[in-house]
C-alpha atoms as a PDB file:
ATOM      1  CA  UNK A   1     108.183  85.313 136.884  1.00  0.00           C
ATOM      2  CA  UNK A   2     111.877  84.674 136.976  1.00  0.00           C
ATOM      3  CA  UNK A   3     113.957  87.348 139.437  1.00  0.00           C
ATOM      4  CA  UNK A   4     116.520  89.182 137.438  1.00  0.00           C
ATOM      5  CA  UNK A   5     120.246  88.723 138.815  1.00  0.00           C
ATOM      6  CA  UNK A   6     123.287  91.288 137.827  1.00  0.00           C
ATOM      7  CA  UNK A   7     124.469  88.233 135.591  1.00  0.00           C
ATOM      8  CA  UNK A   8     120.994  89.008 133.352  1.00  0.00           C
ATOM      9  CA  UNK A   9     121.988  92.720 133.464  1.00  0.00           C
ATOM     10  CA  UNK A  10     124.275  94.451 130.526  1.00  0.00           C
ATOM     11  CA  UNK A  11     126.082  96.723 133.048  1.00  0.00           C
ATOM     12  CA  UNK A  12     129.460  97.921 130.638  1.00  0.00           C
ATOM     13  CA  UNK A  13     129.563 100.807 130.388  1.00  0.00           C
ATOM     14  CA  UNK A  14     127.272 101.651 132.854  1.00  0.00           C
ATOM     15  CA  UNK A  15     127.151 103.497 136.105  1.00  0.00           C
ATOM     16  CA  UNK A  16     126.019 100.502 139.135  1.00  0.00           C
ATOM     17  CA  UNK A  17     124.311 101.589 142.118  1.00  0.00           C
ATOM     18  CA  UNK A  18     124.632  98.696 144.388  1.00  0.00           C
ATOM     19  CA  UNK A  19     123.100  98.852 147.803  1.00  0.00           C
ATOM     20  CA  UNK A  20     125.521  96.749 150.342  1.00  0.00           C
ATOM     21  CA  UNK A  21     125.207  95.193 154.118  1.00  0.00           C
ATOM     22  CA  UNK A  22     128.627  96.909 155.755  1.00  0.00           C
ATOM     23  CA  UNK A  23     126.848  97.036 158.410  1.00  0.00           C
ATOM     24  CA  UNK A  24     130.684  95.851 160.165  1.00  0.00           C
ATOM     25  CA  UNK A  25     132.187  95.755 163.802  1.00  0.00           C
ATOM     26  CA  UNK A  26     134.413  98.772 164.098  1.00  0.00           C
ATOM     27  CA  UNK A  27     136.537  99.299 167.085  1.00  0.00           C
ATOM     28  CA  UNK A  28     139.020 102.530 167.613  1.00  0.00           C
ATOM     29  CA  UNK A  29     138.542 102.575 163.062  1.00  0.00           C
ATOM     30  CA  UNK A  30     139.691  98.724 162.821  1.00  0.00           C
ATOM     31  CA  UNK A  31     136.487  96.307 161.929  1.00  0.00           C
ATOM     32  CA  UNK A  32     136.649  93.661 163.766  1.00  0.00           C
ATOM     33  CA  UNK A  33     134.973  91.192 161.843  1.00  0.00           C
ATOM     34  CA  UNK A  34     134.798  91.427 158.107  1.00  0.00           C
ATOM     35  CA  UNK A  35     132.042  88.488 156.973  1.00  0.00           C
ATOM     36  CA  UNK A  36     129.930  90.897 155.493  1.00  0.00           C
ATOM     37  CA  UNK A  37     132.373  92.599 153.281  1.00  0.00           C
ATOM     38  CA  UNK A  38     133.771  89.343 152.104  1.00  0.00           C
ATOM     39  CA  UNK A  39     130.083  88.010 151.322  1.00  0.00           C
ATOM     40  CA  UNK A  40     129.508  90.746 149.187  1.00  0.00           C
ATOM     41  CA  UNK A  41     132.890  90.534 147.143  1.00  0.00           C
ATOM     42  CA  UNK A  42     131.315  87.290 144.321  1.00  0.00           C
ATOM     43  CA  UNK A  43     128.715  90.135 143.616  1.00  0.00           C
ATOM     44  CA  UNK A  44     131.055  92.875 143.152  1.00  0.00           C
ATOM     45  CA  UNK A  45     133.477  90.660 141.341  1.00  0.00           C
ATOM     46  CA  UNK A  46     130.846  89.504 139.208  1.00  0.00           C
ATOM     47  CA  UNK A  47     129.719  93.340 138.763  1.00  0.00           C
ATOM     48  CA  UNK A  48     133.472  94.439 137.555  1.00  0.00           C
ATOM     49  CA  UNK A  49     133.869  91.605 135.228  1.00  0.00           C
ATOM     50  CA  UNK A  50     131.287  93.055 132.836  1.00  0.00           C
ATOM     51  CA  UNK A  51     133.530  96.416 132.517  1.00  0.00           C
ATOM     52  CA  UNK A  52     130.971  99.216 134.233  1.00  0.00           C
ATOM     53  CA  UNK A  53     131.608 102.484 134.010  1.00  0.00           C
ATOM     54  CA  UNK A  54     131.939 103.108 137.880  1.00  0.00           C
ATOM     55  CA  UNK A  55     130.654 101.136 140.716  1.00  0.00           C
ATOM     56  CA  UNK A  56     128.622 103.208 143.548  1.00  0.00           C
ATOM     57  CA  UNK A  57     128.141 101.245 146.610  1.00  0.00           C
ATOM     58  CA  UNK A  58     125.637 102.447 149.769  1.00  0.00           C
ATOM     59  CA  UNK A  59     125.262 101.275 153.060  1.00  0.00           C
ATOM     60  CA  UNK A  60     124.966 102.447 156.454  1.00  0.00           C
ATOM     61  CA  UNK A  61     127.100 101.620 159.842  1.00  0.00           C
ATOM     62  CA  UNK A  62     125.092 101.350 163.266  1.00  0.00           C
ATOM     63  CA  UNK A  63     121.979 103.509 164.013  1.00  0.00           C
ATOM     64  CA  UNK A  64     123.156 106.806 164.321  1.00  0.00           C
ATOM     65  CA  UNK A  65     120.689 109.167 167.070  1.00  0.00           C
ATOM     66  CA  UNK A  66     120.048 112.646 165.589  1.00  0.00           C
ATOM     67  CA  UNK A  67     122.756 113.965 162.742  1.00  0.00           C
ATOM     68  CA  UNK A  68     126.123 112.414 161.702  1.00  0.00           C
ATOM     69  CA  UNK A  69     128.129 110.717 163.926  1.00  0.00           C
ATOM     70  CA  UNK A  70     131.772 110.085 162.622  1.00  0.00           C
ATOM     71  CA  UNK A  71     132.238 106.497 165.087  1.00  0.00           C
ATOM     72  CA  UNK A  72     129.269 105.714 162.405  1.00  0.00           C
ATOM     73  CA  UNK A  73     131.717 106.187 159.558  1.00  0.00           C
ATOM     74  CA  UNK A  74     131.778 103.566 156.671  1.00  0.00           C
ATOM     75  CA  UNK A  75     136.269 104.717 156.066  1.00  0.00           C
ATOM     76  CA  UNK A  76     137.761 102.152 157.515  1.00  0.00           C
ATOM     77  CA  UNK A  77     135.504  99.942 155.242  1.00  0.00           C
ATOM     78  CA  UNK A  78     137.089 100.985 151.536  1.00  0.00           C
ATOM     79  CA  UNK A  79     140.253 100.098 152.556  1.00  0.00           C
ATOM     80  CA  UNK A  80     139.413  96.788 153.412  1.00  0.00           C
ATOM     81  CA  UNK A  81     136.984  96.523 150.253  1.00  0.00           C
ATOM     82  CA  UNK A  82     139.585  97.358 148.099  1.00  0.00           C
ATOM     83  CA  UNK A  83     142.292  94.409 149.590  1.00  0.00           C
ATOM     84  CA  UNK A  84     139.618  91.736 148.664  1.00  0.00           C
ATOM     85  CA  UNK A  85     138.405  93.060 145.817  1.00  0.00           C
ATOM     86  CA  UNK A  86     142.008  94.308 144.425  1.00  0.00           C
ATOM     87  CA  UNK A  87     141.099  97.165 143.282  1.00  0.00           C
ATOM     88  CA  UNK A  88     141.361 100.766 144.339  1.00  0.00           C
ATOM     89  CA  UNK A  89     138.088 102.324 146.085  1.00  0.00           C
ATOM     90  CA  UNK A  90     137.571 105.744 146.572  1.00  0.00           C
ATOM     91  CA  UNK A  91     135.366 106.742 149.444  1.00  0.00           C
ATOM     92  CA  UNK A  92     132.994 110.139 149.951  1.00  0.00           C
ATOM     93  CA  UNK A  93     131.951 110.864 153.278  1.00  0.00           C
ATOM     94  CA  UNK A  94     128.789 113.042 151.654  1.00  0.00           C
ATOM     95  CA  UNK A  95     125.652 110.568 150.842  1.00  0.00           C
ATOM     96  CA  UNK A  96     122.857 113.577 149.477  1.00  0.00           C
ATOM     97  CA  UNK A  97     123.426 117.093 147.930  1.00  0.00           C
ATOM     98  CA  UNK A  98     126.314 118.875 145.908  1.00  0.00           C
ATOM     99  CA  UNK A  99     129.299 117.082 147.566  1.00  0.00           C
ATOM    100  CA  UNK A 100     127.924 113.634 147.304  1.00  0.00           C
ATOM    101  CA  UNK A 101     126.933 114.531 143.245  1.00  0.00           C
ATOM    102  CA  UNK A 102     130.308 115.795 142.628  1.00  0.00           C
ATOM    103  CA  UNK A 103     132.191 112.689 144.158  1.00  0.00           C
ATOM    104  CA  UNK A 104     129.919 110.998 141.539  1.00  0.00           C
ATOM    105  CA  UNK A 105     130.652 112.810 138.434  1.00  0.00           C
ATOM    106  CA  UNK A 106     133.895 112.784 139.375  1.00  0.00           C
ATOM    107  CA  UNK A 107     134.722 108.945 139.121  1.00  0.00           C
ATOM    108  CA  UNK A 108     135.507 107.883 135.247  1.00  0.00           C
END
């Protein structure tokens, strides 16, 4: 059985939920070494080329002990998405529940 790739996928249109490795250096909110992000960016360029409706990336930053831990913070990380990508990205600091559905809806 062949494995299906996002070039056999009809995503205009379409919402994308894309699950990332940003797993990135970050020191005092400046990431230190950006391989990750710019391995991802043929996949996400290859993604917005077929016109979705809105991209929705995921990904997590360190291994955060107990709740939420804002050094864990994926910010700094849209900014530097959206210079190699060259195009704006929006960011939402909720993952689950009302805030995190309303950031969604909210994109076009």
């Amino acid at each position: 059985m062949n494995k299906k790739t996002i070039r056999d996928v009809a995503l205009a249109g379409k919402r994308v939920l894309v699950r990332v490795d940003f797993n990135v250096p970050i020191e005092d909110g400046k990431i230190t070494d950006d391989t990750r992000i710019r391995a991802e960016v043929p996949n996400l360029k290859a993604i917005l080329a077929q016109k979705p409706r809105a991209v929705i990336l995921m990904s997590h930053l360190g291994r955060p002990k107990g709740g939420p831990d804002p050094k864990y913070s994926l910010a700094p990380v849209a900014p530097a998405l959206s210079a190699q990508l060259g195009v704006p990205v929006a960011f939402s600091p909720a993952t689950v529940g009302a805030e995190a559905e309303a950031a969604v809806n909210s994109l076009p």
